[in-house]
Protein backbone atom coordinates (compact mmCIF):
# COMPACT_ATOMS: atom_id res chain seq x y z
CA UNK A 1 0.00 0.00 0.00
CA UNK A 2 2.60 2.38 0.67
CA UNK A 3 4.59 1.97 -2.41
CA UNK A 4 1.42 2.56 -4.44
CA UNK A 5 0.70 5.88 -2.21
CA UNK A 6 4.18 6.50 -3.66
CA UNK A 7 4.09 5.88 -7.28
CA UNK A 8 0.54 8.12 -7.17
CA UNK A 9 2.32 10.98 -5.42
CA UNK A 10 5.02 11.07 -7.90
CA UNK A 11 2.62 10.75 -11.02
CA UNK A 12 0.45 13.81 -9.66
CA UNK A 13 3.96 15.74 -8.95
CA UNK A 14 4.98 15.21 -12.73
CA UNK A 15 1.11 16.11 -14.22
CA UNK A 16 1.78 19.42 -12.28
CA UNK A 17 5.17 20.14 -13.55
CA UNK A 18 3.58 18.97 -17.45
CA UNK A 19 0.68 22.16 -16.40
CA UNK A 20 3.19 24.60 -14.82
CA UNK A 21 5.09 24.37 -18.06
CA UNK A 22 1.76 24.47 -20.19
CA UNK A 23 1.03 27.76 -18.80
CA UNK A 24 4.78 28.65 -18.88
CA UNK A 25 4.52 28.02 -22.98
CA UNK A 26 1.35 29.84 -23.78
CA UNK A 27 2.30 32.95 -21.32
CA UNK A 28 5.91 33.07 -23.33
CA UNK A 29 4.22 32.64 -26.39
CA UNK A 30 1.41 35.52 -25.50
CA UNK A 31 4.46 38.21 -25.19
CA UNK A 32 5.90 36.68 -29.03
CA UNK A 33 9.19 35.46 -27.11
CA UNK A 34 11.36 32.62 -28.63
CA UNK A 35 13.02 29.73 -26.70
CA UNK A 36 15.80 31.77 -27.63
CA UNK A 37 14.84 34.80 -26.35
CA UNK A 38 14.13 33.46 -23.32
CA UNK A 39 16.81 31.21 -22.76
CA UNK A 40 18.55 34.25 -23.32
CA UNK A 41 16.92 36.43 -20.46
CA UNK A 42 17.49 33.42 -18.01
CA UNK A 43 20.96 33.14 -19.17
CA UNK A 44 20.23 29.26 -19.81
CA UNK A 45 20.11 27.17 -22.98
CA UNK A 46 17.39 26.72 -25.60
CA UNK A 47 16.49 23.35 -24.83
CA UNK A 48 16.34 23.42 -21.14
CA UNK A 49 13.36 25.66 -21.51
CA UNK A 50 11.94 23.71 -23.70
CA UNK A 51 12.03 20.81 -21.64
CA UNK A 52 10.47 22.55 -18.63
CA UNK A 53 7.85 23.62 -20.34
CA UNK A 54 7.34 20.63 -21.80
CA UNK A 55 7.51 18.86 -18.34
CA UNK A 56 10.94 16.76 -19.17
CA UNK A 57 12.57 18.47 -15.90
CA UNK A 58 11.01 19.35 -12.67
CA UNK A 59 9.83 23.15 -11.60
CA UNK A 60 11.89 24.61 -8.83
CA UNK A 61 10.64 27.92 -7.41
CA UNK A 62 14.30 29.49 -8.38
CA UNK A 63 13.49 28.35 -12.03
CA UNK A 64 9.53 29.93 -11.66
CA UNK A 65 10.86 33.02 -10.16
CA UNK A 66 13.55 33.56 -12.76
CA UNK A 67 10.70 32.63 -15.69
CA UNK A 68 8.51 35.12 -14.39
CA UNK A 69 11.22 38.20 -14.44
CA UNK A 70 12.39 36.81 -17.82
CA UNK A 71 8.70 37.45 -19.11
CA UNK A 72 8.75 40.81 -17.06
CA UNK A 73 11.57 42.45 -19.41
């Protein structure tokens, strides 16, 4: 029982990540910014934002806070 209590917390943990980085996308994309552009203004590569907002790597609230002033600019 526990180990299932496990596997379901980590499932809901990654469908939130997959949302965060939904909404991540579409408010990028509202303000016409590239992954490049982006990647730029967080001083990080291309890809890596891609794969947080497509859900590949996991949210921290460093990485939300430094999205959020990147779309500020």
């Amino acid at each position: 029982m526990k180990t299932i209590a496990v596997i379901k917390l980590i499932k809901t943990i990654q469908i939130q990540h997959k949302e965060t980085g939904a909404a991540a996308r579409a408010a990028r994309q509202a303000r016409f910014l590239s992954l490049r552009a982006m990647a730029v203004r967080m001083k990080v590569s291309a890809p890596y934002i891609c794969d947080l907002e497509r859900g590949y790597r996991n949210w921290s609230i460093a990485r939300i806070r430094a999205y959020e002033k990147a779309l500020e600019l």
